[in-house]
Protein backbone atom coordinates (compact mmCIF):
# COMPACT_ATOMS: atom_id res chain seq x y z
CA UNK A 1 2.71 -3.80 -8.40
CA UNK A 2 6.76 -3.73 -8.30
CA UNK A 3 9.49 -2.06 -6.27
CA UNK A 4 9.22 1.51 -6.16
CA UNK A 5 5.33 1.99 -6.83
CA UNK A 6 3.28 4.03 -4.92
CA UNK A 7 -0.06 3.08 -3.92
CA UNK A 8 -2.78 4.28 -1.22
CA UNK A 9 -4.70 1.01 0.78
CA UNK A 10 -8.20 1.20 -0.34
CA UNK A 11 -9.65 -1.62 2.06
CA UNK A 12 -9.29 -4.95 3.54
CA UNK A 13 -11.43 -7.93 4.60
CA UNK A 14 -11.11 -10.31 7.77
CA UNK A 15 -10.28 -13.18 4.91
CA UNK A 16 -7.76 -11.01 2.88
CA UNK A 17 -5.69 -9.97 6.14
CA UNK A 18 -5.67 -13.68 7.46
CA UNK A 19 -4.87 -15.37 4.17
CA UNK A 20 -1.03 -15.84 4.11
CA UNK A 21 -0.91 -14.29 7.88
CA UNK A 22 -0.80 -10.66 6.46
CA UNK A 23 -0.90 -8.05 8.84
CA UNK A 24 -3.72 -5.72 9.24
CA UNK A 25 -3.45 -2.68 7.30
CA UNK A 26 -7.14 -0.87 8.95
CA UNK A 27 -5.27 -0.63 12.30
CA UNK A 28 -2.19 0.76 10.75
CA UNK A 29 -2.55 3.10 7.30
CA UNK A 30 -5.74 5.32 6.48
CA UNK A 31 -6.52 5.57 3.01
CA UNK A 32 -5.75 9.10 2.65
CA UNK A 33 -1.79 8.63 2.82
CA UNK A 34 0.06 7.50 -0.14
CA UNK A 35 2.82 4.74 0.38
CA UNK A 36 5.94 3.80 -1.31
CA UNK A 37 6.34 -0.25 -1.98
CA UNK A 38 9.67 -1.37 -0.58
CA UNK A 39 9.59 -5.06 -1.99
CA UNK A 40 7.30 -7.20 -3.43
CA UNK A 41 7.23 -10.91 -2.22
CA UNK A 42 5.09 -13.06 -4.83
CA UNK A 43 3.39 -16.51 -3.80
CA UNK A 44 1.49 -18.90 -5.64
CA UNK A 45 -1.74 -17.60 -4.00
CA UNK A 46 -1.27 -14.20 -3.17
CA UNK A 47 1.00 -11.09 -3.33
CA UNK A 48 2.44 -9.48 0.03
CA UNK A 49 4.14 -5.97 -0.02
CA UNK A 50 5.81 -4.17 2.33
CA UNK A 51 5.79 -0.90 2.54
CA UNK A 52 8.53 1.76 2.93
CA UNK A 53 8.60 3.03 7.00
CA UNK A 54 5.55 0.69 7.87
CA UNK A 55 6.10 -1.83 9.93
CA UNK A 56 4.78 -5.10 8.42
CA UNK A 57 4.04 -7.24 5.26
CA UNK A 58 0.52 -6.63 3.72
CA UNK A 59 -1.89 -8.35 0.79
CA UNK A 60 -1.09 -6.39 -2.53
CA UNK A 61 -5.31 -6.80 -3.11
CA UNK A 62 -5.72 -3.86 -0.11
CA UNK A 63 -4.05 -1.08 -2.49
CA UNK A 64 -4.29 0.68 -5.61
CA UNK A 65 -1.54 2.23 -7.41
CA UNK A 66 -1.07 6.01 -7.10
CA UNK A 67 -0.29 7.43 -10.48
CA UNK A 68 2.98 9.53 -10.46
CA UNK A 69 1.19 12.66 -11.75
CA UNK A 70 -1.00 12.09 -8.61
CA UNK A 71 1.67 12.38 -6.75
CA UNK A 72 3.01 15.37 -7.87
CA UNK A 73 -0.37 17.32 -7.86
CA UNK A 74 -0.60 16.55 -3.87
CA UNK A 75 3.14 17.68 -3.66
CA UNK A 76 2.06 20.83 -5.57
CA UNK A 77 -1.31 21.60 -3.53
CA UNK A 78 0.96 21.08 -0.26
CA UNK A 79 3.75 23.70 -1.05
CA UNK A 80 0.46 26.14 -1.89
CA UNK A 81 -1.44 25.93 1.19
């Protein structure tokens, strides 16, 4: 995951939110919403992201990446319905 990516949180454990004080994502995103990655911050350990208009720093193991033509299709069913 870099800069720029888009990805949707998937899930999190007790042990993935507490390991390098990570906030918890399950009381702020639902896994329907698709995010934008503002920065990446890489440890020896573990990966944190932040995330574009969210409030907080989260483990990078929580999300998948959203694939760009994804993206577009929900962009596409929106404007239809």
């Amino acid at each position: 995951m870099k800069n720029g990516d888009f990805v949707r949180f998937v899930k999190a454990s007790d042990v993935q939110v507490n390991w390098g004080s990570n906030d918890d994502p399950r009381l702020i995103l639902n896994t329907t919403d698709i995010y934008q990655i503002e920065y990446v911050e890489e440890h020896s350990w573990h990966t944190k992201i932040y995330l574009k208009g969210i409030k907080g720093k989260f483990n990078n193991v929580s999300f998948e990446k959203v694939d760009i033509k994804e993206i577009r299709k929900l962009k596409i069913d929106k404007i239809s319905e």
